[in-house]
Protein backbone atom coordinates (compact mmCIF):
# COMPACT_ATOMS: atom_id res chain seq x y z
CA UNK A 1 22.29 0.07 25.72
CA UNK A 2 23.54 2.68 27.59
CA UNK A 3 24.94 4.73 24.84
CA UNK A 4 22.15 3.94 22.57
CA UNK A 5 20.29 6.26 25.06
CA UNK A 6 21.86 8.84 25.72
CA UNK A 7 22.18 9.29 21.64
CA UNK A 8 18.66 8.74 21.44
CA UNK A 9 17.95 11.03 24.02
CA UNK A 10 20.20 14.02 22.57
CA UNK A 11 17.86 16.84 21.53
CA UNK A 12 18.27 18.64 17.80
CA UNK A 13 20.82 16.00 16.72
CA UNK A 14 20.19 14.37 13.13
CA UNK A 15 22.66 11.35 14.35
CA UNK A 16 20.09 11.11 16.99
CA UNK A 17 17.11 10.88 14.15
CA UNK A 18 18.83 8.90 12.10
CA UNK A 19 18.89 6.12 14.62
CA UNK A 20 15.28 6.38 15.85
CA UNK A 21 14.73 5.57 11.85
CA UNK A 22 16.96 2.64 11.73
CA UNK A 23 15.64 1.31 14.92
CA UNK A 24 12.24 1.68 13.48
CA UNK A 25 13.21 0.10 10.06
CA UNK A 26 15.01 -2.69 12.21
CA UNK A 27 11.87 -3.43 14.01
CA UNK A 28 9.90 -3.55 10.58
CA UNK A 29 12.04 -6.28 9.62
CA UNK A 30 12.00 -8.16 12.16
CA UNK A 31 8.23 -8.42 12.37
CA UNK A 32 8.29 -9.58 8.66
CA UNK A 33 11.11 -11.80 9.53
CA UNK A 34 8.68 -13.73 12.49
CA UNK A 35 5.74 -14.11 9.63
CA UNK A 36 7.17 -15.47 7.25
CA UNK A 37 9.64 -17.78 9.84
CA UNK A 38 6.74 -18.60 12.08
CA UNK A 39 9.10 -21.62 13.58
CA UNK A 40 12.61 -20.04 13.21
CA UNK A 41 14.13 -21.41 16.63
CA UNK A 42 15.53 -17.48 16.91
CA UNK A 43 11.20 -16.07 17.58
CA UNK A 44 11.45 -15.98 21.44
CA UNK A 45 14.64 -14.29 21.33
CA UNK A 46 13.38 -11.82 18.41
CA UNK A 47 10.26 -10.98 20.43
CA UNK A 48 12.87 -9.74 22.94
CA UNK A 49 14.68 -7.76 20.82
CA UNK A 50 11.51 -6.10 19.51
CA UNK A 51 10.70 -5.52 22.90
CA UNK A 52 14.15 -3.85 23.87
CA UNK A 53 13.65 -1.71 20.87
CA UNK A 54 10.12 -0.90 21.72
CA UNK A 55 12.10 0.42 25.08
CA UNK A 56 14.46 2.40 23.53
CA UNK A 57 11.99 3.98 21.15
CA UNK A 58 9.45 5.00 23.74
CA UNK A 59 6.30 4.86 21.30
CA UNK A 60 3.93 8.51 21.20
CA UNK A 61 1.60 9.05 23.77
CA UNK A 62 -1.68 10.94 23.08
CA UNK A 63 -1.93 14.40 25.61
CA UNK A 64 -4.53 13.97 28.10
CA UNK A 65 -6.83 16.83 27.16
CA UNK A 66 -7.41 18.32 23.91
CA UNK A 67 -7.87 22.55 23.41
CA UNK A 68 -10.32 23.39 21.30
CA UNK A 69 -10.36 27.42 19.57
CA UNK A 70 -13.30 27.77 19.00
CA UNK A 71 -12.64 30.65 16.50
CA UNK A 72 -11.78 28.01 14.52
CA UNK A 73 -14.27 25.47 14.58
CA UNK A 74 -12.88 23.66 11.19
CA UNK A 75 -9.74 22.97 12.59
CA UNK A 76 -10.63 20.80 16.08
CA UNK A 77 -8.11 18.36 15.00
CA UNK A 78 -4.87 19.93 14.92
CA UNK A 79 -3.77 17.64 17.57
CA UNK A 80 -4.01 14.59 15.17
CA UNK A 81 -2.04 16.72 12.94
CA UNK A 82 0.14 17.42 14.50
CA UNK A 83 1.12 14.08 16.07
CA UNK A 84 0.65 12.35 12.58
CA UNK A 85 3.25 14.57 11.23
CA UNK A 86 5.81 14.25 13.83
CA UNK A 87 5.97 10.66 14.57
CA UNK A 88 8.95 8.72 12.91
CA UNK A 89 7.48 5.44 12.53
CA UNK A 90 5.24 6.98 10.07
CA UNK A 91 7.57 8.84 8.13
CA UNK A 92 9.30 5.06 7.82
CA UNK A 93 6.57 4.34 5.91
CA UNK A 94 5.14 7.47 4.86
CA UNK A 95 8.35 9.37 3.95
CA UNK A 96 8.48 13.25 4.69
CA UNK A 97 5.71 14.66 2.74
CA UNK A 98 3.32 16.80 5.25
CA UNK A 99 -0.39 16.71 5.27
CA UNK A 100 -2.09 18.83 2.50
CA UNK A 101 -5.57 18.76 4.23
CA UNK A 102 -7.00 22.79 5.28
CA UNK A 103 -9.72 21.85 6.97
CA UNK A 104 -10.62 19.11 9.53
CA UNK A 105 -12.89 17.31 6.87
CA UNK A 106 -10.04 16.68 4.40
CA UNK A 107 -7.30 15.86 7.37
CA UNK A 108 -9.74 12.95 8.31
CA UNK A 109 -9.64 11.61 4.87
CA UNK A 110 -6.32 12.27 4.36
CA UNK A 111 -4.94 10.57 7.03
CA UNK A 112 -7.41 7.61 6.46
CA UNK A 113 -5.94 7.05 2.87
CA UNK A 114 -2.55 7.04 4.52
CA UNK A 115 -3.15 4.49 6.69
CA UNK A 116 -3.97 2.42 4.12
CA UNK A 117 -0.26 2.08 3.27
CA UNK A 118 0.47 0.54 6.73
CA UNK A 119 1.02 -2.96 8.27
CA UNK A 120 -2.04 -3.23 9.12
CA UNK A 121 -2.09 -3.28 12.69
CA UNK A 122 0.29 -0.32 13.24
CA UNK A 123 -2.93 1.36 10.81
CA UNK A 124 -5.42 -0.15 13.37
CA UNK A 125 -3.29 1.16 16.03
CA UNK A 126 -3.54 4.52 14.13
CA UNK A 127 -7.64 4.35 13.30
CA UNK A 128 -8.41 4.09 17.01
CA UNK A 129 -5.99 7.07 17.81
CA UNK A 130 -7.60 9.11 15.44
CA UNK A 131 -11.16 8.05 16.57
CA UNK A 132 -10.06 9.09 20.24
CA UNK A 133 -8.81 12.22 19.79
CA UNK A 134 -12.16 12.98 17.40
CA UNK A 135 -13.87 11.83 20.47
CA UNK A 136 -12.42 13.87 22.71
CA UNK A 137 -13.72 17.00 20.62
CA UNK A 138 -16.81 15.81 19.93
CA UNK A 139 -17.08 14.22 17.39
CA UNK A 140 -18.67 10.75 16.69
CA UNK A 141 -18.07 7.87 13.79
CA UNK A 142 -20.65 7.76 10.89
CA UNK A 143 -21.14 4.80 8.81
CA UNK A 144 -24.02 6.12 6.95
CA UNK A 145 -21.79 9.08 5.35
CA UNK A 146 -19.64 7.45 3.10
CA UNK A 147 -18.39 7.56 -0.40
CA UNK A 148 -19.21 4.57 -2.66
CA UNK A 149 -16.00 3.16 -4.60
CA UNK A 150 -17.50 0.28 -6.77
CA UNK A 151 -15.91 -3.23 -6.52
CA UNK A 152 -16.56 -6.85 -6.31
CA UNK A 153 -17.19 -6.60 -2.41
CA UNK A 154 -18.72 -4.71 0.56
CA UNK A 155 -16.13 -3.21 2.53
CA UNK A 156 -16.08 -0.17 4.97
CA UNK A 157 -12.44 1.33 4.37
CA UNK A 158 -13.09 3.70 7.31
CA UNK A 159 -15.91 5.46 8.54
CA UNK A 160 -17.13 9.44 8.42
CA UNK A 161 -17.81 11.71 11.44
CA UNK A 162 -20.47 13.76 12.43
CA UNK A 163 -20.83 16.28 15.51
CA UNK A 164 -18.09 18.80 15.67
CA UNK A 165 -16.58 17.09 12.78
CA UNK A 166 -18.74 16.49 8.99
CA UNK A 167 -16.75 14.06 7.50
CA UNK A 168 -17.58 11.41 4.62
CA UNK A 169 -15.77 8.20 5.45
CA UNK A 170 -14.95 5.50 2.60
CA UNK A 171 -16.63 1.80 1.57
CA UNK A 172 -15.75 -0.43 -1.48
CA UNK A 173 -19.57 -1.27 -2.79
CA UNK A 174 -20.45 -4.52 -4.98
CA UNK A 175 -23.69 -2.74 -5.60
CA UNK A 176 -21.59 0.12 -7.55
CA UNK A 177 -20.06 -1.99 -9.04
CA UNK A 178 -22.89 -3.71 -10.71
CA UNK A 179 -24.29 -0.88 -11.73
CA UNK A 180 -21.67 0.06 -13.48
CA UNK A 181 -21.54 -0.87 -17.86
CA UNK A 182 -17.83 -2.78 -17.66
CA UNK A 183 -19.53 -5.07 -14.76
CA UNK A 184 -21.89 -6.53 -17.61
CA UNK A 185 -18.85 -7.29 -20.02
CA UNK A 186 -17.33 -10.08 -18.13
CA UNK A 187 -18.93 -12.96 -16.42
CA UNK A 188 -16.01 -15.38 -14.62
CA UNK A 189 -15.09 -14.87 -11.22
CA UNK A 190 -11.66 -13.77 -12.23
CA UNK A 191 -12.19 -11.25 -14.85
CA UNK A 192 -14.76 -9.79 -12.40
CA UNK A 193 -11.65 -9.01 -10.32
CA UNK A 194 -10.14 -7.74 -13.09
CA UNK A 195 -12.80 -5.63 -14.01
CA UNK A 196 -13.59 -4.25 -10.28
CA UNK A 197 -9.74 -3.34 -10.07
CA UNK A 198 -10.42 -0.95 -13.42
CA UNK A 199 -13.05 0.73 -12.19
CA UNK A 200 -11.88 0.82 -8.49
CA UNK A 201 -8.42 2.53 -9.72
CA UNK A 202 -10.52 4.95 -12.22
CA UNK A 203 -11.95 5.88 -8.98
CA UNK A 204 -9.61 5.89 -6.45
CA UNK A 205 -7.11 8.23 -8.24
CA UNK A 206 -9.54 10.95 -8.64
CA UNK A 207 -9.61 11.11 -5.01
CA UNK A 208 -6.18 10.32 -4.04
CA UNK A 209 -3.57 12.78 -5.38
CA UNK A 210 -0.27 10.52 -4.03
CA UNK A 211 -0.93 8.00 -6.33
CA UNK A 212 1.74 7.23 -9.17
CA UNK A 213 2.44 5.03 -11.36
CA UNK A 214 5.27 2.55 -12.60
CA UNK A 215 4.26 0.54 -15.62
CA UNK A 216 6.99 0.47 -17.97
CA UNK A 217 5.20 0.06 -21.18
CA UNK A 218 4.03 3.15 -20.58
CA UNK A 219 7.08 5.10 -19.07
CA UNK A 220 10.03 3.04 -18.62
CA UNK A 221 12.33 5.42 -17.01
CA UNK A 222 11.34 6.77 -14.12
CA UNK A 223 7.85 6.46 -11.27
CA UNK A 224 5.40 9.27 -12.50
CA UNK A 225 2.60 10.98 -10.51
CA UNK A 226 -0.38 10.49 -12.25
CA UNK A 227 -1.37 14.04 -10.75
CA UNK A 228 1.06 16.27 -11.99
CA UNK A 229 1.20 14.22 -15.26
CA UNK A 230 -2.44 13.97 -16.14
CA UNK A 231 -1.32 12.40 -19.63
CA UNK A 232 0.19 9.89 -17.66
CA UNK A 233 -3.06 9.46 -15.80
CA UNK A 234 -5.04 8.64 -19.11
CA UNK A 235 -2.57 6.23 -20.38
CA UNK A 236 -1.79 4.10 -17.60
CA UNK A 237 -5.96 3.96 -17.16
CA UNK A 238 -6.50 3.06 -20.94
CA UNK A 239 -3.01 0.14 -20.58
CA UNK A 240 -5.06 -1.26 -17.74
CA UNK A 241 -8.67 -1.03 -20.04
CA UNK A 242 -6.48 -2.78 -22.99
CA UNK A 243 -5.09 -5.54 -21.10
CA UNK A 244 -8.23 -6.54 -19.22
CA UNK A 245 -9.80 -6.98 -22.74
CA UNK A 246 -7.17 -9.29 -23.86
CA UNK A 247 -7.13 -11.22 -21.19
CA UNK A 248 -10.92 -11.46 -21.58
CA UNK A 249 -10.14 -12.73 -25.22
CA UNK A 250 -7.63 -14.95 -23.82
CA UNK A 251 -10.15 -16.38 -21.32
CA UNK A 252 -12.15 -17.56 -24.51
CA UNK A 253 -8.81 -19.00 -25.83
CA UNK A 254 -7.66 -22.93 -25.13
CA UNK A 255 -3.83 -21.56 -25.01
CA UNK A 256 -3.48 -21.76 -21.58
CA UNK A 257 0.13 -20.27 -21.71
CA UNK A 258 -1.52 -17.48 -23.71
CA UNK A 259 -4.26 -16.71 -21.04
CA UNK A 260 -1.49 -17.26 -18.54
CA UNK A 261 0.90 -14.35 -20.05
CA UNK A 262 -1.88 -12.36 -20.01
CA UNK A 263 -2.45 -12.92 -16.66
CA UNK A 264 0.69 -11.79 -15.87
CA UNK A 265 0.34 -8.63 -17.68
CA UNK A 266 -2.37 -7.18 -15.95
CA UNK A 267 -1.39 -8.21 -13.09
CA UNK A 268 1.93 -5.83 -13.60
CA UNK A 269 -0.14 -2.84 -14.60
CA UNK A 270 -2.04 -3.63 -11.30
CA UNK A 271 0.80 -3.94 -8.95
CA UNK A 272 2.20 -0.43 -11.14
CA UNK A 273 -0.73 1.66 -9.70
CA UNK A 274 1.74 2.71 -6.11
CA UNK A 275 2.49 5.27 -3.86
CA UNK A 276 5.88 6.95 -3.11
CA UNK A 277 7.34 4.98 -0.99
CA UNK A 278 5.44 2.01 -2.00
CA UNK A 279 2.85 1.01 0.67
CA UNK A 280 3.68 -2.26 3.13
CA UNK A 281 3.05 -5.00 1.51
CA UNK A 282 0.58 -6.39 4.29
CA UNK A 283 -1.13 -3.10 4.54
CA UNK A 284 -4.99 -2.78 3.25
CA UNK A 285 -3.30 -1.39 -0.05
CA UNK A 286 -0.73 -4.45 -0.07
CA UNK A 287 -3.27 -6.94 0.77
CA UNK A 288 -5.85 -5.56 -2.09
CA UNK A 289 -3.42 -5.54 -4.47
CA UNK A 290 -2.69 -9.34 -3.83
CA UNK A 291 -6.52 -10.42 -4.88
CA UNK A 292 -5.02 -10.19 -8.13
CA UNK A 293 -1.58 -12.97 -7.78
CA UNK A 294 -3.74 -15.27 -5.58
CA UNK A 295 -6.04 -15.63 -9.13
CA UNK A 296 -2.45 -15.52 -11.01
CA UNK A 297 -1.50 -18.35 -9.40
CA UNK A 298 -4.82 -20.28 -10.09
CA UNK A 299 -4.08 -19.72 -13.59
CA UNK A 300 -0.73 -21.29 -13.60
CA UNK A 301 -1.51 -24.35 -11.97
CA UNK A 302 -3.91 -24.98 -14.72
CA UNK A 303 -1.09 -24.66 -16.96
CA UNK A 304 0.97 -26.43 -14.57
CA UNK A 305 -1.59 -29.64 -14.44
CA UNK A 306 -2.03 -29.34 -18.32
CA UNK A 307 1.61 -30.65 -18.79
CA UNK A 308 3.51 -27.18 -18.77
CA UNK A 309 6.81 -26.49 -16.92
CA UNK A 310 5.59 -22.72 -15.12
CA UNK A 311 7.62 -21.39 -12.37
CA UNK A 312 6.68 -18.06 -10.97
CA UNK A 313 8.63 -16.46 -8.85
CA UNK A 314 7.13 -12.85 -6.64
CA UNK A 315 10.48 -10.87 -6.06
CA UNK A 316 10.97 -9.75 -2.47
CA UNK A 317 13.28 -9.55 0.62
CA UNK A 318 16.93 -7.96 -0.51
CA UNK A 319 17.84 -6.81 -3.69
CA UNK A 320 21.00 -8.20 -3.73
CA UNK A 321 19.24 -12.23 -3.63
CA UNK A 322 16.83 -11.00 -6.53
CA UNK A 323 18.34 -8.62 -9.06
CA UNK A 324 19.18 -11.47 -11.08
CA UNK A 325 15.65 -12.56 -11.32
CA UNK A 326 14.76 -8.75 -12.64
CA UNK A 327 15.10 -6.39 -15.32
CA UNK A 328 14.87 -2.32 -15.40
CA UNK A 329 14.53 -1.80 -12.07
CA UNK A 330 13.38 1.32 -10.19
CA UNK A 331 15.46 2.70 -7.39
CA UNK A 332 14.66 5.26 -4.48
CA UNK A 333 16.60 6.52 -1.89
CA UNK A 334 14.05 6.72 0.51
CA UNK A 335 11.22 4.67 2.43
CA UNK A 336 11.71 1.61 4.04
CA UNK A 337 15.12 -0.65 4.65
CA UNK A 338 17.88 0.35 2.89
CA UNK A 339 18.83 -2.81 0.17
CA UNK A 340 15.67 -4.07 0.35
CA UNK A 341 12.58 -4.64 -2.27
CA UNK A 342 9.96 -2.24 -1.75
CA UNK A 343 7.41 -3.50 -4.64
CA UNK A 344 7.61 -6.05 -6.78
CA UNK A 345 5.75 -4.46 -9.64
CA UNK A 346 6.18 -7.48 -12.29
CA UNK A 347 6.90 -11.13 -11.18
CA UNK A 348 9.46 -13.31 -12.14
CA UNK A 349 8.34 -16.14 -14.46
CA UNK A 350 9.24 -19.61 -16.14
CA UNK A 351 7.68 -21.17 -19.05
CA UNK A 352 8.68 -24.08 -20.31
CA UNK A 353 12.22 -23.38 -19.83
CA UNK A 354 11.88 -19.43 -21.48
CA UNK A 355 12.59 -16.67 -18.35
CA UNK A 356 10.64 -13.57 -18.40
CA UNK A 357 12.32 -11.39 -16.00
CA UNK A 358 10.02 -9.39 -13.13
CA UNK A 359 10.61 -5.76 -12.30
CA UNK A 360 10.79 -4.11 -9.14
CA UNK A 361 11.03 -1.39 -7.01
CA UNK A 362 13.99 -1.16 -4.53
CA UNK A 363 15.89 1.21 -1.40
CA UNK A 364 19.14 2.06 -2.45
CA UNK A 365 22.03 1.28 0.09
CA UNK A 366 22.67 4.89 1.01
């Protein structure tokens, strides 16, 4: 331990950056590791050794008073700024890209959207940090100035500010989304889901420039931005339009193995829609994106109760245990644990004894 901090403490030293990233990754897994192991006899003992990491690390703390300039009245939250961009447990999920944002309006969004990519309580941790420090310079939440993104629910994403600070905050809206011609076309509970996630993406990447995407069928080599390659953007958007209307047809089908590979389509071009790196995958972004395997796996147990052998495998943990289970695979040499899944874009499947390889996205070792 001793050693450990003194290298940690060693100013301007990458070695000494390169650790705190490790240690940060390390702790990552970990916390996965107690979720999904809930009664691995090794929990107490990991608690501890999240805890002696937590020690070594020394998390942020916020300054005690706040200077506004008051020649600049648009920019009263540098300090979240600037602590946002300099913390390294963020850039372990976030990777190095600094905040576009020039006034305080669009940093408030900005960072908002970012959180979304978190585990979700280090982006609760996060929401009331960034509420505090808005505080501080007067500024107040707003839950009446918010932007509409239609959907199948009512959800606040995060709320706007008024005071010092005018900014619009964020809310899924099942009222939108009724209103809207594509909510008329489908009627099941399940292609309703389908159909929000259409619109919600049309939506969401108008205001979210990070956004890429991954689906093969529409460019197999590589993960594209869908901002700098608005072609892109129109072709993964009308992919996503196609194969919600077959699965509709599908849905009117008795082939259940038909409906089911449909099912499994969409959900791909779903799970394809990502960020670089790939948000957590029990972040807001993660979690959303998993509304659409929990009806997945509805599907296949009525195929599974109808007399059909389905397996169906979602490809996670280290690459390593699941590259034989995958095919075309996307690698990146940054975000997250190094050898590890990041996304698991399509999922491995079994039907009646034929394999249909998933595809992923996955950390190099270096």
């Amino acid at each position: 331990m001793q050693y450990l901090q003194q290298l940690l403490a060693t100013e301007n030293s990458q070695i000494s950056q390169v650790l705190k990233l490790s240690l940060h990754g390390l702790k990552a897994t970990l916390n996965q590791a107690k979720k999904e192991y809930p009664n691995d006899p090794g929990n107490q003992l990991c608690e501890q050794v999240i805890s002696e990491i937590n020690e070594l690390l020394k998390p942020v703390t916020l300054p005690e008073k706040t200077v506004i300039d008051e020649s600049k009245p648009s920019h009263v939250l540098s300090e979240l700024k600037t602590i946002f961009e300099t913390d390294l447990e963020l850039k372990f999920y976030l990777g190095y890209a600094p905040l576009e944002s020039q006034n305080d309006a669009e940093l408030w969004s900005e960072i908002h959207r970012k959180l979304l990519r978190l585990p979700e309580d280090l982006g609760t941790i996060w929401k009331n940090r960034a509420l505090e420090i808005a505080q501080k310079v007067g500024a107040t939440q707003d839950y009446v100035n918010l932007e509409h993104l239609p959907f199948i629910k009512d959800e606040i994403i995060y709320p706007g500010l008024n005071g010092t600070v005018a900014a619009r905050g964020l809310c899924l809206s099942k009222k939108a989304f009724l209103k809207s011609e594509i909510a008329e076309n489908y009627q099941s509970e399940e292609l309703k889901l389908l159909a929000g996630f259409s619109i919600l993406y049309h939506k969401f990447i108008e205001i979210e420039p990070d956004l890429h995407h991954a689906l093969k069928s529409v460019f197999s080599f590589d993960i594209v931005s869908l901002k700098f390659q608005p072609e892109q953007h129109q072709l993964y958007l009308q992919t996503l339009k196609d194969r919600l209307q077959r699965t509709q047809k599908t849905e009117e089908n008795t082939d259940l193995i038909l409906n089911l590979r449909a099912w499994i389509d969409i959900d791909e071009a779903i799970h394809s829609l990502v960020f670089l790196p790939p948000a957590e995958r029990y972040s807001w972004w993660g979690k959303l994106q998993q509304e659409s395997r929990r009806i997945l796996k509805k599907v296949a147990n009525k195929a599974i109760k109808a007399g059909h052998d389905v397996k169906i495998k979602q490809l996670s943990g280290l690459y390593a245990d699941i590259c034989a289970y995958s095919k075309d695979d996307l690698q990146l040499d940054y975000g997250g644990t190094p050898g590890e899944v990041l996304a698991c874009l399509r999922l491995y499947v079994k039907i009646n004894q034929e394999e249909n390889p998933g595809r992923v996205i996955f950390r190099s070792l270096r």
